[in-house]
N, C-alpha and C. Protein backbone atom coordinates (compact mmCIF):
# COMPACT_ATOMS: atom_id res chain seq x y z
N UNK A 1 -6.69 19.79 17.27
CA UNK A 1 -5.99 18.68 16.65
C UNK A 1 -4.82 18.26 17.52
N UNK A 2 -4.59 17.12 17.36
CA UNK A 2 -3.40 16.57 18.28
C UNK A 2 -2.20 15.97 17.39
N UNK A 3 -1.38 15.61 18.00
CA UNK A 3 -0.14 15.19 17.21
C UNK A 3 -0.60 13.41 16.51
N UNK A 4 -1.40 12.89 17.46
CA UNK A 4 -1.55 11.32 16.91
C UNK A 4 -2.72 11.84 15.69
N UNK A 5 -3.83 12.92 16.00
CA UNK A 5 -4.46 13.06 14.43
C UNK A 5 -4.16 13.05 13.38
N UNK A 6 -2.75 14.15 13.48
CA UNK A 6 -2.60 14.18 12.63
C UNK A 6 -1.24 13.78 11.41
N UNK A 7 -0.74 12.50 12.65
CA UNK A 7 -0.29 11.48 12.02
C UNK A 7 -0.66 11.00 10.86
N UNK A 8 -2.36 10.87 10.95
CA UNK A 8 -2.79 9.71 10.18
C UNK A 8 -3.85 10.85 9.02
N UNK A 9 -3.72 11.75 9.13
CA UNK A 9 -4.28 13.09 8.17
C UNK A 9 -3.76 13.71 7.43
N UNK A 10 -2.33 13.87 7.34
CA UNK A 10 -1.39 14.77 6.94
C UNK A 10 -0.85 13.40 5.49
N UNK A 11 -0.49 12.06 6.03
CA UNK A 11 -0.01 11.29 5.19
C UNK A 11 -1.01 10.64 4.13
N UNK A 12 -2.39 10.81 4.82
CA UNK A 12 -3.31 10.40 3.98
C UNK A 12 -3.79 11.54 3.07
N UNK A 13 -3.51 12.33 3.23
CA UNK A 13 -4.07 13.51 2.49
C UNK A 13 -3.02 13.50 1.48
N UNK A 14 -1.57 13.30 1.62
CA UNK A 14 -0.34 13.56 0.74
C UNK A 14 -0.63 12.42 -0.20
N UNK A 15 -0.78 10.83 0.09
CA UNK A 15 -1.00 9.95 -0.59
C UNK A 15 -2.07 10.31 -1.68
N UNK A 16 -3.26 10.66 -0.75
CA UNK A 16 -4.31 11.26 -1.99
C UNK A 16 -4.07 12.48 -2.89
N UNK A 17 -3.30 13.32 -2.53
CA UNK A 17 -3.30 14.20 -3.71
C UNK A 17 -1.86 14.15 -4.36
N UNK A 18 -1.30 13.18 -3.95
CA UNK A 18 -0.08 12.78 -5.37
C UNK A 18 -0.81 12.05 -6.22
N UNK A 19 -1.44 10.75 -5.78
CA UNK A 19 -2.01 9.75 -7.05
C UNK A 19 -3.12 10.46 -7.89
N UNK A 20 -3.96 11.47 -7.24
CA UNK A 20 -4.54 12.70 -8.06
C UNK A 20 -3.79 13.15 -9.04
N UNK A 21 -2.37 13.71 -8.61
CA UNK A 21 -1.53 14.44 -9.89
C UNK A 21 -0.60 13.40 -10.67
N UNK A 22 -0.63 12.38 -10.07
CA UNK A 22 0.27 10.85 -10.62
C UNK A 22 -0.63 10.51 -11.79
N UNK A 23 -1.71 10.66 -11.78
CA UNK A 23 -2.67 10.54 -12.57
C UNK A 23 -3.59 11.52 -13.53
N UNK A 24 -3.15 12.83 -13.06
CA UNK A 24 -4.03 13.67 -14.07
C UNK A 24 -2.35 14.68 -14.67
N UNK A 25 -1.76 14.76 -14.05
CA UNK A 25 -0.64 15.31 -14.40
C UNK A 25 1.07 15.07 -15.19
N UNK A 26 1.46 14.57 -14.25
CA UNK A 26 2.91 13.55 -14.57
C UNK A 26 3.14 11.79 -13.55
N UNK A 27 3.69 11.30 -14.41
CA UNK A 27 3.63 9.96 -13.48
C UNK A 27 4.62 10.07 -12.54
N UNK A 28 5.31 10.80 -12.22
CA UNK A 28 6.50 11.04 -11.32
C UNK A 28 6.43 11.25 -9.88
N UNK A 29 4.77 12.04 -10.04
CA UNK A 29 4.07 12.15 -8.48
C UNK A 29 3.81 10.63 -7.95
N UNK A 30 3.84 9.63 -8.37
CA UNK A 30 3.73 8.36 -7.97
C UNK A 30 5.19 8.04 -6.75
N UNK A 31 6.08 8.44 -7.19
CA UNK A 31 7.06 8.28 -6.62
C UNK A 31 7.39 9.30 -4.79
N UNK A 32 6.41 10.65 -4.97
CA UNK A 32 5.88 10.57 -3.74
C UNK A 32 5.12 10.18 -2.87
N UNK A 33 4.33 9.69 -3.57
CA UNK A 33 3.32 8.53 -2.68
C UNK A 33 4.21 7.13 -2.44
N UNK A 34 5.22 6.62 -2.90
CA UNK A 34 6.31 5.78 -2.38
C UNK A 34 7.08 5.99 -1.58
N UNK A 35 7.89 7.29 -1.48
CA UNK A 35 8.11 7.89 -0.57
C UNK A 35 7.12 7.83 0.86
N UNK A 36 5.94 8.57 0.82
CA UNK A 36 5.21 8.28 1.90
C UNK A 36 5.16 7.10 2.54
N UNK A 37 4.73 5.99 1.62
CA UNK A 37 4.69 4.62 2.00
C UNK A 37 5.47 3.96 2.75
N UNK A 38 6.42 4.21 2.19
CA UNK A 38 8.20 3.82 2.71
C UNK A 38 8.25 4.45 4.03
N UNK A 39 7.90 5.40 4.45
CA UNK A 39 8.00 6.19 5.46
C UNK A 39 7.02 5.63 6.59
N UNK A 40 5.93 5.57 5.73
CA UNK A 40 5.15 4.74 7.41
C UNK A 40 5.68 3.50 7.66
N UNK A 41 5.92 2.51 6.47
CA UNK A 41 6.52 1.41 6.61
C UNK A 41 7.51 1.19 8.06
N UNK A 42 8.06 1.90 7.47
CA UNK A 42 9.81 2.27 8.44
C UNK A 42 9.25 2.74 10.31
N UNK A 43 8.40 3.19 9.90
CA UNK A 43 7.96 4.30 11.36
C UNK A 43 7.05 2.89 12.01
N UNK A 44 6.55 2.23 11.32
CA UNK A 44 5.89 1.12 12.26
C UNK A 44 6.99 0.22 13.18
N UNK A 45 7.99 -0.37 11.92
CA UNK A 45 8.97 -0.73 13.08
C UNK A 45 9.91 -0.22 13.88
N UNK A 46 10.55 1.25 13.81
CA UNK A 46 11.60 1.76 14.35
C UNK A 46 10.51 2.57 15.33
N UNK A 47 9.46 3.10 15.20
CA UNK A 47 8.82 3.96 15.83
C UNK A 47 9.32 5.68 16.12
N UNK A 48 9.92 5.49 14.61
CA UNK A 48 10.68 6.67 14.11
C UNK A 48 9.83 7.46 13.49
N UNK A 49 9.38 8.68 13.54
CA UNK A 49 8.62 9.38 12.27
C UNK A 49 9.06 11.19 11.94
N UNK A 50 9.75 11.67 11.17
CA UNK A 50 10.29 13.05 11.29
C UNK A 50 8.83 13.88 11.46
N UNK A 51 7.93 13.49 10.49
CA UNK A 51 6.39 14.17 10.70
C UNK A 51 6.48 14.50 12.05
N UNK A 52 6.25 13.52 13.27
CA UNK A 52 6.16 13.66 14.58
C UNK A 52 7.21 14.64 14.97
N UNK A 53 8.13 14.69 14.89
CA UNK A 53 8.90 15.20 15.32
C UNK A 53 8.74 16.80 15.31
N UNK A 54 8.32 17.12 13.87
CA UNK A 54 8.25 18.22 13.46
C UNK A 54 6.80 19.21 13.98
N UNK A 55 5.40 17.99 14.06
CA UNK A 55 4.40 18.60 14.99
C UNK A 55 4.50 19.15 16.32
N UNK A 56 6.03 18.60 16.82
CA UNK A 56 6.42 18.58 18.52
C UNK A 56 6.75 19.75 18.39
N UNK A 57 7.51 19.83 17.77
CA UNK A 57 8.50 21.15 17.62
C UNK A 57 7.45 22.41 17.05
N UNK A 58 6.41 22.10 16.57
CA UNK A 58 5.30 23.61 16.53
C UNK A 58 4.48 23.83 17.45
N UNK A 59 4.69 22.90 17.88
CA UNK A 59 4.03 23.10 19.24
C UNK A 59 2.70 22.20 19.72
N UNK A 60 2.33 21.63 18.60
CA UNK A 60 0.94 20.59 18.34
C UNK A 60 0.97 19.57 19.63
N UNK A 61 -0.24 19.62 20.73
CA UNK A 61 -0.66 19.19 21.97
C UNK A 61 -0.06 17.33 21.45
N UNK A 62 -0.23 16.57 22.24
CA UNK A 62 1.00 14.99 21.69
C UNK A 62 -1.00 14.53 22.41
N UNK A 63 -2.12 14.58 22.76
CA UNK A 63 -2.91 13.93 22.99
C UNK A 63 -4.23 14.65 23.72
């Protein structure tokens, strides 16, 4: 796995299993999947992302 995989694996997986528990559990998990959202939002234009940052720093290959 590489760091750009799992850009797009890690946030999609979080999106899907909040609206899972947003929906079978409490509605409050909705508000982490906004969170997420907000977060790629932001990372498209600043080209900011802490995720990234944090794969660098474990050591995860960048390609």
């Amino acid at each position: 796995m590489t760091v750009k995989a799992l850009m797009r694996i890690i946030p999609g997986l979080f999106v899907t299993i909040s609206v899972i528990l947003g929906l079978t559990v409490n509605k409050w998990w909705f508000a982490f999947t906004l969170f997420v959202g907000l977060n790629l939002f932001q990372s498209g234009f600043t080209n900011f992302c802490p995720l990234e940052i944090f794969l660098k720093k474990m050591g995860i290959p960048e390609e």
